[in-house]
C-alpha atoms as a PDB file:
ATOM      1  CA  UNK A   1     -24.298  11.118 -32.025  1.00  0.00           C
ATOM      2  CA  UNK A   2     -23.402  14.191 -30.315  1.00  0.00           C
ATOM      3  CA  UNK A   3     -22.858  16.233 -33.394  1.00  0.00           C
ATOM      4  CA  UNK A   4     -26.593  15.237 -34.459  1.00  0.00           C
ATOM      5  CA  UNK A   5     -27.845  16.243 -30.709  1.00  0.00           C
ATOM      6  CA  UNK A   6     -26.121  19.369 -31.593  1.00  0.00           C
ATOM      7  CA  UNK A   7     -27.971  19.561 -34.662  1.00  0.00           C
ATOM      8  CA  UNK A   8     -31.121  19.036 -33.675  1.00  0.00           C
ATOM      9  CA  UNK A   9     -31.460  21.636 -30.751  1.00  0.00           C
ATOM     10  CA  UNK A  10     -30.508  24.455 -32.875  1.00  0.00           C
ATOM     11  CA  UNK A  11     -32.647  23.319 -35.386  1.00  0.00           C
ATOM     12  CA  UNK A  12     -35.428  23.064 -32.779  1.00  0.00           C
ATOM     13  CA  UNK A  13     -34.529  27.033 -31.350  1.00  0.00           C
ATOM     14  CA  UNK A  14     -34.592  28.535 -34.642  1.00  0.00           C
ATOM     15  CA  UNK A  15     -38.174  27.419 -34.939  1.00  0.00           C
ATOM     16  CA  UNK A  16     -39.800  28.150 -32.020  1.00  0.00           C
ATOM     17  CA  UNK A  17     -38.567  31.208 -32.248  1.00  0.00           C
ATOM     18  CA  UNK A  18     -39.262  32.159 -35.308  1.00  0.00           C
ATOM     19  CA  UNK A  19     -42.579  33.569 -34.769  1.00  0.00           C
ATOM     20  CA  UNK A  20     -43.592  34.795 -38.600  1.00  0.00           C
ATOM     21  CA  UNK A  21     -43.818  30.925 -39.201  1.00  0.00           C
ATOM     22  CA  UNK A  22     -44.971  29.707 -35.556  1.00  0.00           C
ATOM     23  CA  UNK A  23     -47.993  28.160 -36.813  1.00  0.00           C
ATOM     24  CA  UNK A  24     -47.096  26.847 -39.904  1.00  0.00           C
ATOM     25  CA  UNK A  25     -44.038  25.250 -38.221  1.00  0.00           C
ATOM     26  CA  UNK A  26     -45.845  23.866 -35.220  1.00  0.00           C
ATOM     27  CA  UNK A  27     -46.398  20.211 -36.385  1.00  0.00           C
ATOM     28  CA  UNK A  28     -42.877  20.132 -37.198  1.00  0.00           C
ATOM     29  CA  UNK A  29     -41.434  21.015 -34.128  1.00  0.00           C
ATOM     30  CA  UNK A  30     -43.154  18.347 -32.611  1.00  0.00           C
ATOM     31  CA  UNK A  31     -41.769  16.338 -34.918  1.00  0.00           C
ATOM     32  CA  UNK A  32     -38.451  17.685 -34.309  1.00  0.00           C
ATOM     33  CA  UNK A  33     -38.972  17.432 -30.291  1.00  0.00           C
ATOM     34  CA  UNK A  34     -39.932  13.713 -30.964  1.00  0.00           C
ATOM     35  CA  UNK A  35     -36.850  12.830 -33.407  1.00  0.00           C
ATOM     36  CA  UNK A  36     -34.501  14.849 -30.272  1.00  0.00           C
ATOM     37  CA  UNK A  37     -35.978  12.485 -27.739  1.00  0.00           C
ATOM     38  CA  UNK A  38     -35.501   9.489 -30.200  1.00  0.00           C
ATOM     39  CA  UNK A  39     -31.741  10.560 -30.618  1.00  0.00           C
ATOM     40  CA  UNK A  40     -31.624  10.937 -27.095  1.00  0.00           C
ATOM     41  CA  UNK A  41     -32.923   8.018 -25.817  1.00  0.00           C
ATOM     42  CA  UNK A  42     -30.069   6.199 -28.669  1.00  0.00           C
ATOM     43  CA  UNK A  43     -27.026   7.719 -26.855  1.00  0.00           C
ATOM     44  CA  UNK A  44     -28.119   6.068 -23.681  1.00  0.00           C
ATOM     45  CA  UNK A  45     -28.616   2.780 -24.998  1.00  0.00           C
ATOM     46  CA  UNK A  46     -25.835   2.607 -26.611  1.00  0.00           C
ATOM     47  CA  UNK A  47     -23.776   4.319 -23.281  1.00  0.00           C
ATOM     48  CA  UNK A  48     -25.902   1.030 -21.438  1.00  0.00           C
ATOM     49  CA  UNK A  49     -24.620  -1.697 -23.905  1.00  0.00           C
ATOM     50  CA  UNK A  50     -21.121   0.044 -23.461  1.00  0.00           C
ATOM     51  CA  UNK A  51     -20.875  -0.413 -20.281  1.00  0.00           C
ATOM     52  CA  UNK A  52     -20.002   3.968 -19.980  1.00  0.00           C
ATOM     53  CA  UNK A  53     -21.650   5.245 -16.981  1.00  0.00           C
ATOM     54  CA  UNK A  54     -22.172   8.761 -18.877  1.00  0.00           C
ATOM     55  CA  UNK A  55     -19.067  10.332 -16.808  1.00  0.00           C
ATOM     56  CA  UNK A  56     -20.878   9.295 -13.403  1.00  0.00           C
ATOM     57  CA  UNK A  57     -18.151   7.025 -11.763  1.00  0.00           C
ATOM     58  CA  UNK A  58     -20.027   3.705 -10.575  1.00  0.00           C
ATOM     59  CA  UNK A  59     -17.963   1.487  -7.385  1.00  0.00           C
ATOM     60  CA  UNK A  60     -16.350  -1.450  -8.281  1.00  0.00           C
ATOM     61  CA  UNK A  61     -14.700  -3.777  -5.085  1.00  0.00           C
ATOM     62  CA  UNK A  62     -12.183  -6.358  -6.183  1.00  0.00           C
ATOM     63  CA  UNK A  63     -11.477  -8.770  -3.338  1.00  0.00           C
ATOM     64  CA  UNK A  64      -7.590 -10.458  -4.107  1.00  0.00           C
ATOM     65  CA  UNK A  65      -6.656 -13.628  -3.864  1.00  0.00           C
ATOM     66  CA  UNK A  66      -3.342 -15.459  -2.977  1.00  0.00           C
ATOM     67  CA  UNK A  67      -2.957 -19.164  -3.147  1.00  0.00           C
ATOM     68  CA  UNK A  68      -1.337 -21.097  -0.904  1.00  0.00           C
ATOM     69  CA  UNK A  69       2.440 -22.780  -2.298  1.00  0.00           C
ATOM     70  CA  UNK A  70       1.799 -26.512  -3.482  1.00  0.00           C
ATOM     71  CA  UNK A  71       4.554 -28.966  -2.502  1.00  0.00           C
ATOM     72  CA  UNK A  72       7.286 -28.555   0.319  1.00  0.00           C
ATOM     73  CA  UNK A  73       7.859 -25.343  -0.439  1.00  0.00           C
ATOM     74  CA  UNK A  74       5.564 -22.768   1.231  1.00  0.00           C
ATOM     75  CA  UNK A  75       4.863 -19.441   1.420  1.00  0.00           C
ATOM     76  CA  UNK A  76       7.326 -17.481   4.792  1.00  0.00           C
ATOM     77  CA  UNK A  77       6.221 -15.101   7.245  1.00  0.00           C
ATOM     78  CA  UNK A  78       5.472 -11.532   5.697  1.00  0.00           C
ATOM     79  CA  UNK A  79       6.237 -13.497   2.372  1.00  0.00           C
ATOM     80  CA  UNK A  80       2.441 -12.230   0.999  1.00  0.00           C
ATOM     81  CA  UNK A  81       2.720  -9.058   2.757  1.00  0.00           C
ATOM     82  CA  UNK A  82       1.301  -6.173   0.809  1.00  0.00           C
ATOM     83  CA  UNK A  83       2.858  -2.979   1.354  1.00  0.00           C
ATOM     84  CA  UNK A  84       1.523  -0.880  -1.115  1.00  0.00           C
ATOM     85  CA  UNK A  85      -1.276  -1.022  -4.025  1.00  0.00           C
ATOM     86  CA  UNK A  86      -1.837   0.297  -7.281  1.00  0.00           C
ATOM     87  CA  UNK A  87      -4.099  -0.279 -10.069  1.00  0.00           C
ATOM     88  CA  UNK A  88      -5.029   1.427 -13.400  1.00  0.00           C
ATOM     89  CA  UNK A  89      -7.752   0.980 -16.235  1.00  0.00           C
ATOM     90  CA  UNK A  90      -7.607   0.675 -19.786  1.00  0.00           C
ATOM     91  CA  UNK A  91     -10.352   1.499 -21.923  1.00  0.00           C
ATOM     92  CA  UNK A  92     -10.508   0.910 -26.147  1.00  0.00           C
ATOM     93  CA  UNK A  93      -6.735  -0.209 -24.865  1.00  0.00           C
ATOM     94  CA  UNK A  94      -5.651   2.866 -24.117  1.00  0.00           C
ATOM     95  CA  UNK A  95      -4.438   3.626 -19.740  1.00  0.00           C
ATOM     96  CA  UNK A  96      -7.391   6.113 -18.653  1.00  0.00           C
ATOM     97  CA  UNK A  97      -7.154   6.061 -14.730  1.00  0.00           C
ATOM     98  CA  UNK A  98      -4.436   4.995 -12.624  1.00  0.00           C
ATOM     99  CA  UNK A  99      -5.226   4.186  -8.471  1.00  0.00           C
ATOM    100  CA  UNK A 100      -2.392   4.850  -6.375  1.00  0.00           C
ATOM    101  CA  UNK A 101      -1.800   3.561  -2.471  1.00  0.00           C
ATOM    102  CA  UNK A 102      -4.989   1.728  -2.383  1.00  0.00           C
ATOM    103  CA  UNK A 103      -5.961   0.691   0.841  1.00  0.00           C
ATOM    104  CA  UNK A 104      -8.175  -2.262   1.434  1.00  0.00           C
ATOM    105  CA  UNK A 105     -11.849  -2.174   3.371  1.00  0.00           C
ATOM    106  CA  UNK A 106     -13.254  -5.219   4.393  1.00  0.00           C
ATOM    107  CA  UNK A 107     -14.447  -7.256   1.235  1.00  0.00           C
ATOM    108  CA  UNK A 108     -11.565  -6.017  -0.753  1.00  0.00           C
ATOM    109  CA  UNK A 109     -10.206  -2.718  -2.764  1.00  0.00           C
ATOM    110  CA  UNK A 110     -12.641   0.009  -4.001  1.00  0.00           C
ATOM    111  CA  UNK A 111     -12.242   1.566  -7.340  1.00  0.00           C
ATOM    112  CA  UNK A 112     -14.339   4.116  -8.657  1.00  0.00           C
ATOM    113  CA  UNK A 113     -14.664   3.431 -12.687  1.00  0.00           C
ATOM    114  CA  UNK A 114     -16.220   5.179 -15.646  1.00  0.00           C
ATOM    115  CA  UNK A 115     -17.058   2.008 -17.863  1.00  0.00           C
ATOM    116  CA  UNK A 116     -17.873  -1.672 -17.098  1.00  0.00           C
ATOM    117  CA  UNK A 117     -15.875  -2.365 -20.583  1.00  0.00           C
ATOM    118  CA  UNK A 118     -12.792  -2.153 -19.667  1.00  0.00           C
ATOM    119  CA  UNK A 119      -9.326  -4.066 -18.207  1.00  0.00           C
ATOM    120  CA  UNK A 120      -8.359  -3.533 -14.382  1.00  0.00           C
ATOM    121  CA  UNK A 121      -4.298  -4.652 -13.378  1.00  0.00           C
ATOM    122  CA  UNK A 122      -3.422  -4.660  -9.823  1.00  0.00           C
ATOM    123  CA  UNK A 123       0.162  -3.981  -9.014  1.00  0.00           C
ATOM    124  CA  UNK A 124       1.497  -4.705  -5.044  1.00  0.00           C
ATOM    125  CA  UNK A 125       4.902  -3.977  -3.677  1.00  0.00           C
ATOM    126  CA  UNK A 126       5.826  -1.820  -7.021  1.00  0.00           C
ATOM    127  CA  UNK A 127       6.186   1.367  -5.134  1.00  0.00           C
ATOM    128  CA  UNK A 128       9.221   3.364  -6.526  1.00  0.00           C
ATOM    129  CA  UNK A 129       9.021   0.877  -9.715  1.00  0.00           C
ATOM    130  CA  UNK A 130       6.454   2.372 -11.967  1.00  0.00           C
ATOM    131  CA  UNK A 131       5.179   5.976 -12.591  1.00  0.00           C
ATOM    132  CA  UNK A 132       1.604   5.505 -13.461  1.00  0.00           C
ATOM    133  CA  UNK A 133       0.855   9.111 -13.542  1.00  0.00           C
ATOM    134  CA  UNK A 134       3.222   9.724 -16.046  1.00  0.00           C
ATOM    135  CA  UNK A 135       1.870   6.503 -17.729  1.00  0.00           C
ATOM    136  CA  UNK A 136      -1.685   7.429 -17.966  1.00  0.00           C
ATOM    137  CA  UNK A 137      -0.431  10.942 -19.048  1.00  0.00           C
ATOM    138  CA  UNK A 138       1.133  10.088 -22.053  1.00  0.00           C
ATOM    139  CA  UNK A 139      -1.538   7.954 -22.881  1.00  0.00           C
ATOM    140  CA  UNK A 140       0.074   4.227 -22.737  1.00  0.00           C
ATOM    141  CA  UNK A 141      -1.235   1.452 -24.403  1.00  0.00           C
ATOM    142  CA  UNK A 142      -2.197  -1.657 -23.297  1.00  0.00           C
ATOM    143  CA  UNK A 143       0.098  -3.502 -25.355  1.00  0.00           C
ATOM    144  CA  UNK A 144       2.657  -1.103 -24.320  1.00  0.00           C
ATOM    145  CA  UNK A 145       1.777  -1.752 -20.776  1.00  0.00           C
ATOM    146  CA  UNK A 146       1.690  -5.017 -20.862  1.00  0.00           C
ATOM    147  CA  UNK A 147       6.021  -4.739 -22.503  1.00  0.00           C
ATOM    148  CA  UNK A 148       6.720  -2.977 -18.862  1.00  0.00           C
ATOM    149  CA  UNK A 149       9.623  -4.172 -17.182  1.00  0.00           C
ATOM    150  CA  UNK A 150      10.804  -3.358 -14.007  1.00  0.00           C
ATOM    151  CA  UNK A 151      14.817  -3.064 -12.230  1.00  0.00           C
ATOM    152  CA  UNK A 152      16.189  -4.097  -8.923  1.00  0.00           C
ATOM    153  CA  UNK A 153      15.094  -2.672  -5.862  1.00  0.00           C
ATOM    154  CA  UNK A 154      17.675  -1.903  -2.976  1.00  0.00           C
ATOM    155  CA  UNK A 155      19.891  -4.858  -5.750  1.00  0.00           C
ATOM    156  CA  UNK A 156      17.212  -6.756  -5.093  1.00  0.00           C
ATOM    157  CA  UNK A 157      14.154  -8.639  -7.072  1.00  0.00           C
ATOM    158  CA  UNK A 158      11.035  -6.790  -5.298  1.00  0.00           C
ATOM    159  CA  UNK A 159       8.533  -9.211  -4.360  1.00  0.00           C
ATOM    160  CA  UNK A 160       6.024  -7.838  -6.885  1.00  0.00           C
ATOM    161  CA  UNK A 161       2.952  -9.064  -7.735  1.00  0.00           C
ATOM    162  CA  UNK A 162       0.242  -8.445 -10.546  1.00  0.00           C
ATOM    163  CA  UNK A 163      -3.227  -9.373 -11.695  1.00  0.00           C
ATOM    164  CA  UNK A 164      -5.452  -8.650 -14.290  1.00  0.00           C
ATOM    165  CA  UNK A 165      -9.485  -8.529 -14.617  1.00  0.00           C
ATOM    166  CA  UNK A 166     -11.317  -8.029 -17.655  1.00  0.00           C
ATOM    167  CA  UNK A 167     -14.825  -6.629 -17.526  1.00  0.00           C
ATOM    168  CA  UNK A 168     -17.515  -7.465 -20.136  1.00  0.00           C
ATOM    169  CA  UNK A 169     -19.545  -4.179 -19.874  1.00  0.00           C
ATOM    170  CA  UNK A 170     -22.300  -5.632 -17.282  1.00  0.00           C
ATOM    171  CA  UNK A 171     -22.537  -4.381 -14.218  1.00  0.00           C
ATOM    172  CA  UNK A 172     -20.201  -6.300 -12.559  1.00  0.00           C
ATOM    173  CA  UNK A 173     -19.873  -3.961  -8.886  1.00  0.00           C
ATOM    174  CA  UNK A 174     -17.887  -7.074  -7.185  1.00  0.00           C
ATOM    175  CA  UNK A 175     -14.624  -9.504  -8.429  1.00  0.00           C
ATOM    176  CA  UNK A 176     -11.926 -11.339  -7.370  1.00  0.00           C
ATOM    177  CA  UNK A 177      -8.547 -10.980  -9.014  1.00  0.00           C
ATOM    178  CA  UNK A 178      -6.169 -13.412  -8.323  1.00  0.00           C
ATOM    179  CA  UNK A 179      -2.298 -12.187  -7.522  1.00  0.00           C
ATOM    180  CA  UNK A 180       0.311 -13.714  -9.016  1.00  0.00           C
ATOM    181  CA  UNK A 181       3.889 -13.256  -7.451  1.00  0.00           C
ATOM    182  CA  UNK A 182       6.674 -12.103 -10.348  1.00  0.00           C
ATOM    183  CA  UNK A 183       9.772 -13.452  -8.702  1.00  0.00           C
ATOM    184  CA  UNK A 184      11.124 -17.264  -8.446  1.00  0.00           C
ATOM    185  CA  UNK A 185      12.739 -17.858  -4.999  1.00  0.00           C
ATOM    186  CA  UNK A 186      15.586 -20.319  -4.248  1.00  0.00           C
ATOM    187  CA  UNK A 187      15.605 -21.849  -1.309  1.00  0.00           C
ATOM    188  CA  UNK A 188      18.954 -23.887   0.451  1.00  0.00           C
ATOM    189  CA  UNK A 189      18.126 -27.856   1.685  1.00  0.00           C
ATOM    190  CA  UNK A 190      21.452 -29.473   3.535  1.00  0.00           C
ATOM    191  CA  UNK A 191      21.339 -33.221   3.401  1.00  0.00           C
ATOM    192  CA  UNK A 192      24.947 -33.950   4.219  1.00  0.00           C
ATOM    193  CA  UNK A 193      25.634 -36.749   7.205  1.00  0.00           C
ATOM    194  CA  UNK A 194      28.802 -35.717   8.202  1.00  0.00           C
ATOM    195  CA  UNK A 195      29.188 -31.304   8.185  1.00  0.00           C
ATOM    196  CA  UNK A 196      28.388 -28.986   6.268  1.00  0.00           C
ATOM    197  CA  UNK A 197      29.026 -25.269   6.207  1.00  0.00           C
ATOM    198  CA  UNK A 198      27.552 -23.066   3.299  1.00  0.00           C
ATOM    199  CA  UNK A 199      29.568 -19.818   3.061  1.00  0.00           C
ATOM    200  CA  UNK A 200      28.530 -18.303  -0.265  1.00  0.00           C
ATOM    201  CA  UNK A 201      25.676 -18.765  -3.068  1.00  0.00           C
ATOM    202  CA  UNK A 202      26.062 -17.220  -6.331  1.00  0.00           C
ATOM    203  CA  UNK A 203      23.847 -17.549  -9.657  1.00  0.00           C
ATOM    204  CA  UNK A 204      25.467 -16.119 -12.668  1.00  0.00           C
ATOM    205  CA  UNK A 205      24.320 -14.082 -15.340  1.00  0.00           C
ATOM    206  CA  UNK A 206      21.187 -13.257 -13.641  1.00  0.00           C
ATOM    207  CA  UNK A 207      19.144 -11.262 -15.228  1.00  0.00           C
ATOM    208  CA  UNK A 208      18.898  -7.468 -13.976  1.00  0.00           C
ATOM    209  CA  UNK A 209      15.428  -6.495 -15.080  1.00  0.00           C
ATOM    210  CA  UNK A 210      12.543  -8.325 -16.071  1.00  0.00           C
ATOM    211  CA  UNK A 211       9.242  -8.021 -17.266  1.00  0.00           C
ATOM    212  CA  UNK A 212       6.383  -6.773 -14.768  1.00  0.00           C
ATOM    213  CA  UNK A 213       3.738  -8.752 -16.218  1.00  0.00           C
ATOM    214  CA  UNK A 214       3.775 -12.581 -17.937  1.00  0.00           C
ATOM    215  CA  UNK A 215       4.108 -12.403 -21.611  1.00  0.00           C
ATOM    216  CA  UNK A 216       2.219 -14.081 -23.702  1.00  0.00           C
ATOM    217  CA  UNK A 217       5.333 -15.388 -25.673  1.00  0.00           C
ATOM    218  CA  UNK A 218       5.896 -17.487 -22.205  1.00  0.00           C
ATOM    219  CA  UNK A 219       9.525 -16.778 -19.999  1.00  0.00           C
ATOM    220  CA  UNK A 220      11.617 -14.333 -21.366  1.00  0.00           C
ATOM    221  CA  UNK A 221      13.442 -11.189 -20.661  1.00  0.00           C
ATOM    222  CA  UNK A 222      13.762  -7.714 -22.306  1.00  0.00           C
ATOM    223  CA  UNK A 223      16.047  -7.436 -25.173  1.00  0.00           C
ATOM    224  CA  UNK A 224      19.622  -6.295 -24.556  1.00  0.00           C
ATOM    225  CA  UNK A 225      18.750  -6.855 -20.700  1.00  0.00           C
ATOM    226  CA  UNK A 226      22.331  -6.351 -18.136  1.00  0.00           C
ATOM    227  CA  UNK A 227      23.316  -9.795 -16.679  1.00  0.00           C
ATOM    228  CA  UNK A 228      25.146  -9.906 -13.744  1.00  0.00           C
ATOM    229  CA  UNK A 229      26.211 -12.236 -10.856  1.00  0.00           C
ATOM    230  CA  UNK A 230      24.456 -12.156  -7.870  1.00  0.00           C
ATOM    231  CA  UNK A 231      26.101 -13.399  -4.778  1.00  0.00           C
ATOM    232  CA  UNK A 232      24.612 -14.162  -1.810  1.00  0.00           C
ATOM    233  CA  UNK A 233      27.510 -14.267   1.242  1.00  0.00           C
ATOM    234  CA  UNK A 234      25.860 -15.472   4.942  1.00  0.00           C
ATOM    235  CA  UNK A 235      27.576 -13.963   7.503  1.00  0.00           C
ATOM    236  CA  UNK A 236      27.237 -16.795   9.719  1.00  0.00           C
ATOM    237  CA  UNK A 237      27.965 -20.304   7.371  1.00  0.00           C
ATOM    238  CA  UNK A 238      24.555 -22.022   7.018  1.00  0.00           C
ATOM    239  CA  UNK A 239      24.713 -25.541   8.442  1.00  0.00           C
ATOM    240  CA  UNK A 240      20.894 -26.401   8.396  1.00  0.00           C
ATOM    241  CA  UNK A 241      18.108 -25.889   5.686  1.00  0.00           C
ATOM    242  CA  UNK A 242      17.154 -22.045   4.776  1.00  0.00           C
ATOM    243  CA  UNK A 243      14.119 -21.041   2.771  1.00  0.00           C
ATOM    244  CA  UNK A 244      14.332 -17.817   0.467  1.00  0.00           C
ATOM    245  CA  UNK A 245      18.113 -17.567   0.570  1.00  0.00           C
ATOM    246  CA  UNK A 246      17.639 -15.679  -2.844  1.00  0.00           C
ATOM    247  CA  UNK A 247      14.687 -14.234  -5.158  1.00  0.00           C
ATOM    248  CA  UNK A 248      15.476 -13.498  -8.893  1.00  0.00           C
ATOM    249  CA  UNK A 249      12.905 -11.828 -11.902  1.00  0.00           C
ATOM    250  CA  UNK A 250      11.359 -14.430 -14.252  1.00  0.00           C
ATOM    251  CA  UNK A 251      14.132 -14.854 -16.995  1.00  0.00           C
ATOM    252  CA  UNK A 252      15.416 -16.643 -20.206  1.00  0.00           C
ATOM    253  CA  UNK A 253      18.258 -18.692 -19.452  1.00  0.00           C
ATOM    254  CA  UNK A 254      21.002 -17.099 -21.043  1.00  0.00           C
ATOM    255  CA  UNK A 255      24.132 -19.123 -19.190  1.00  0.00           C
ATOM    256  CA  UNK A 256      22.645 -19.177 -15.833  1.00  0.00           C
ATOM    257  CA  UNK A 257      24.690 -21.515 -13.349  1.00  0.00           C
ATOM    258  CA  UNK A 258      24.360 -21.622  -9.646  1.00  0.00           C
ATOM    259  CA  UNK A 259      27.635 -21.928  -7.985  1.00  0.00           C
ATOM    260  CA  UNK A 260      28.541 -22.466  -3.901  1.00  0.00           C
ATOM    261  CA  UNK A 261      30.618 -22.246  -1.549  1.00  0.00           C
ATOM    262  CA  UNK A 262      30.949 -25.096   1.105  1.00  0.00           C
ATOM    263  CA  UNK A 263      33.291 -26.506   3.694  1.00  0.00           C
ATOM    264  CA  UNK A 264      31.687 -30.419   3.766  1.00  0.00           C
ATOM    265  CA  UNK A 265      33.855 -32.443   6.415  1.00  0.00           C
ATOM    266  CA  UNK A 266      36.039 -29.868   6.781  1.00  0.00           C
ATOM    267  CA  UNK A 267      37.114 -29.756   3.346  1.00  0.00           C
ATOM    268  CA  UNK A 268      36.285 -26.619   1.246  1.00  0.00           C
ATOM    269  CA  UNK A 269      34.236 -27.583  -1.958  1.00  0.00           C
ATOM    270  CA  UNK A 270      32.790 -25.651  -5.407  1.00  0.00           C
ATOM    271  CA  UNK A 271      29.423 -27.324  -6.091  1.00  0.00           C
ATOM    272  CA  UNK A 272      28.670 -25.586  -9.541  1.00  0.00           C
ATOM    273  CA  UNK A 273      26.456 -26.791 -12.087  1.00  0.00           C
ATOM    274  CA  UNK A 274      24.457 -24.805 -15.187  1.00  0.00           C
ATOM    275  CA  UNK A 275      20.964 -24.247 -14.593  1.00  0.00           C
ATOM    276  CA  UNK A 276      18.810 -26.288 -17.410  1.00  0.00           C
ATOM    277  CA  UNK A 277      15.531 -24.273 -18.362  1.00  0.00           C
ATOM    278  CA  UNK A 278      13.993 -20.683 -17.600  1.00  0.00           C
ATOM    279  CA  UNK A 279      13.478 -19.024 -14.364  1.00  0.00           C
ATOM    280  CA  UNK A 280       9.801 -19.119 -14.133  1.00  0.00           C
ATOM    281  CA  UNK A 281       8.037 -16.424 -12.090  1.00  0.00           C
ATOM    282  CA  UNK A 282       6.350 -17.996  -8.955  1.00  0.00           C
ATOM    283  CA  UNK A 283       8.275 -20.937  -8.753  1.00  0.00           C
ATOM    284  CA  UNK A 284      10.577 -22.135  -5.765  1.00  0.00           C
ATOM    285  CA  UNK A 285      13.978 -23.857  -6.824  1.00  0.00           C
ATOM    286  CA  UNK A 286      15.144 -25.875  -4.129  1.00  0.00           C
ATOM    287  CA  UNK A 287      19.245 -26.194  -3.832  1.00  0.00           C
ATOM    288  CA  UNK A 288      19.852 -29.898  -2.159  1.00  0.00           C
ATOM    289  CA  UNK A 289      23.450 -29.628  -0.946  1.00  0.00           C
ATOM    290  CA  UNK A 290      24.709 -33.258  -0.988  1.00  0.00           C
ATOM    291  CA  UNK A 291      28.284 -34.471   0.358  1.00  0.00           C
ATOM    292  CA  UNK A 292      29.699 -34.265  -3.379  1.00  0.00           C
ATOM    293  CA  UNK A 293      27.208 -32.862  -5.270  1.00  0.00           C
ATOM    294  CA  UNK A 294      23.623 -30.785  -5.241  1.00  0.00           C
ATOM    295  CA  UNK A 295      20.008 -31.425  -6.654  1.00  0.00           C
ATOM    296  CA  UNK A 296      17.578 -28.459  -8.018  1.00  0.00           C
ATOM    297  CA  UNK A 297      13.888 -29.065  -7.657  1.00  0.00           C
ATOM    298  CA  UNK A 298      11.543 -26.549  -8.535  1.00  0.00           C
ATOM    299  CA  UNK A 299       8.453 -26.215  -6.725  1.00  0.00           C
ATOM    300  CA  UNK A 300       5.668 -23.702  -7.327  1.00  0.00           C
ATOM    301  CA  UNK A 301       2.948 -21.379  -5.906  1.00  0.00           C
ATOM    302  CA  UNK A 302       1.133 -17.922  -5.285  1.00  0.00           C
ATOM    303  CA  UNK A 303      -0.686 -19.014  -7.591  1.00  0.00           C
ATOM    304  CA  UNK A 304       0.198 -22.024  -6.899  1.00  0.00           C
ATOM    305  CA  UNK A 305       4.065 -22.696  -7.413  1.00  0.00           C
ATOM    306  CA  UNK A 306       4.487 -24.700 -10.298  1.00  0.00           C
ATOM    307  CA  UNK A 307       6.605 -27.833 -10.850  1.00  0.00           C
ATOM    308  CA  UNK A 308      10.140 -28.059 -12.625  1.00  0.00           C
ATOM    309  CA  UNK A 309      13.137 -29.655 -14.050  1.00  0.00           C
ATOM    310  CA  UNK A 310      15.627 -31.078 -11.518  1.00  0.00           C
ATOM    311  CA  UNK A 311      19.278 -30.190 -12.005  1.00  0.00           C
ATOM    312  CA  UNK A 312      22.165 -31.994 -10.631  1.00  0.00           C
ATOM    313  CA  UNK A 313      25.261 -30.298  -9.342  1.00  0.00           C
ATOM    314  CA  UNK A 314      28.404 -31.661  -9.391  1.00  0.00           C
ATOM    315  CA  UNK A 315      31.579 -30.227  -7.482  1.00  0.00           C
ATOM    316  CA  UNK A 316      34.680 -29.061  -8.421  1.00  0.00           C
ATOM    317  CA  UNK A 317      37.385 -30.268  -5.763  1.00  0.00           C
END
C-alpha cells in the first residue's frame, strides 16, 4: 500500500507541473487526487481493523490479579509481594517492546502500545533472570519466548510469576491479567504425640532450572537440565508445623525423593520415600511427619493451588 501511495504522488507532481499539458491533463488529475484519497482512506481502514495505531502509542492499564490458596494451605506474609515488573509485546509473533520496572498506579500497570493485535506477558520477581532488551533486540519469537527457562536465584527457586493477555485488535484500553506463581512450595506438618525434632529436609535430584512459562506439553523441564540435591538444614530442629520450608521450579520427575532428618522420641530416624508424579508449578506439597512414617498432600493456589497425589513415607531405622 505504501509503494502505491508512493506511486501515486509522483504521478500526481509530474502533472501538475507539467504545464504544456495543464489543461488537457486537468480532468485527470482530479482523477488521480480522487484515486490518492481512495488509497488513502484504504491504509487507514485496514491500520483500524488491525488494531495499528499508525505509530501513535495508545494507553493500555492491566489491573493483576492473584487468587487466594484453596485448601489448608495459604498464601504467607510477603508471599505475593511484587518486587519488580516487567512486561513485553509480541506482534505477528515476533517480541517488539519490552517494559522494564513497571510501577503500578491505582487501577493497575500502564503500558503504552502500538497495536491492539497483539500478546502482552507480565513477568514479577524476574529481575536479574531475563534480559528483555537483549530479547527484543535480537528479535525473539514468541514460540521462542514462550521455551524460556530460568536458573536459581541466590540457590534458590525465585518466587516468579507470569501472565499472559491476548488482545483481539479492538480497543481494549483496560484488562485484567491474572498471575500465576511458577514455583511449588513444600511446607513441614508435625503430627507426632510423643517428640519430634526435624533437623534436615532434603529432595533429591531437583531440578536446577525450569521453564519460565507453562508449556503447553503440561510439566516438564528443559532437556539435559542439572539435577541436584537440595538440602534444607534448620538451625534450630523444628518441633512444630512450618509453612514454606522449601520452594522448587515446576519439574518432571526424574527420581525425585524427599528424604529427612528426625530425632522422634529421642531416637534419630530417616523418613525417605520417592516422590510419585511431577512438581506442578503453584502447588503446595504438604510433608506430614508421623511417628514412623510421613504423608505428602499437595494443595494448590495463586491461581488457585491445585490438588495432588498423596505420597506415603516410610522410615529407614
Amino acid at each position: 500500500m505504501l509503494n502505491i501511495k508512493i506511486f501515486l504522488i509522483t504521478y500526481l507532481i509530474k502533472i501538475i507541473t507539467n504545464k504544456e499539458r495543464m489543461v488537457k491533463m486537468k480532468n485527470l488529475g482530479l482523477v488521480s487526487v480522487v484515486l490518492l484519497g481512495m488509497a488513502l482512506g484504504s491504509c487507514s481502514k485496514d491500520n483500524d481493523v488491525n488494531g495499528d495505531l499508525g505509530g501513535t502509542p495508545h494507553q493500555l492499564t492491566i489491573a493483576t490479579r492473584q487468587v487466594a490458596y484453596e485448601g489448608t494451605g495459604q498464601e504467607l506474609a510477603g508471599e505475593n509481594t511484587i518486587t519488580d515488573m516487567k512486561a513485553c509485546v509480541f506482534e505477528k509473533g515476533i517480541m517488539t517492546k519490552v517494559f522494564e520496572n513497571l510501577q503500578p498506579a491505582s487501577n493497575g500497570y500502564n503500558l503504552q502500545i502500538d497495536s491492539y493485535d497483539a500478546t502482552v506477558y507480565m513477568v514479577a520477581n524476574a529481575d536479574g533472570l531475563l534480559n528483555l532488551q537483549q530479547m527484543q533486540a535480537d528479535g525473539i519469537s514468541e514460540d521462542k519466548w514462550k521455551a524460556t527457562t530460568i536458573g536459581l536465584k541466590e540457590n534458590k527457586a525465585a518466587n516468579v510469576f507470569t501472565g499472559m493477555l491476548t488482545l483481539n485488535g479492538e480497543n481494549q484500553t483496560s484488562q485484567t491479567l491474572t498471575l500465576k506463581r511458577g514455583v511449588a512450595r513444600f511446607d513441614l506438618n508435625v503430627d507426632v504425640a510423643g517428640t519430634a525434632s526435624i533437623e534436615s529436609l532434603t529432595i533429591k535430584n531437583v531440578a536446577q532450572s525450569g521453564y519460565l512459562l507453562p508449556q503447553n506439553e503440561g510439566v516438564k523441564s528443559p532437556e539435559n537440565v542439572t539435577r541436584k540435591d537440595m538440602t534444607v538444614a534448620f538451625d534450630t530442629p523444628l518441633t512444630a508445623s512450618t509453612p514454606a520450608v522449601l520452594y522448587v521450579y515446576e519439574q518432571e520427575n526424574k527420581g525425585l525423593e524427599v528424604s529427612i532428618n528426625a530425632v522422634i522420641d529421642g531416637q534419630p530416624k530417616v523418613l525417605t520415600k520417592a516422590l510419585e508424579g511431577n512438581l506442578k508449578r503453584n502447588a503446595i506439597y504438604t510433608i506430614t511427619v508421623r511417628k514412623n512414617d510421613i504423608d505428602i498432600v499437595v494443595k494448590v493456589g495463586i491461581e488457585d493451588w491445585e490438588p495432588g497425589d498423596d505420597t506415603e513415607i516410610i522410615p529407614q531405622l
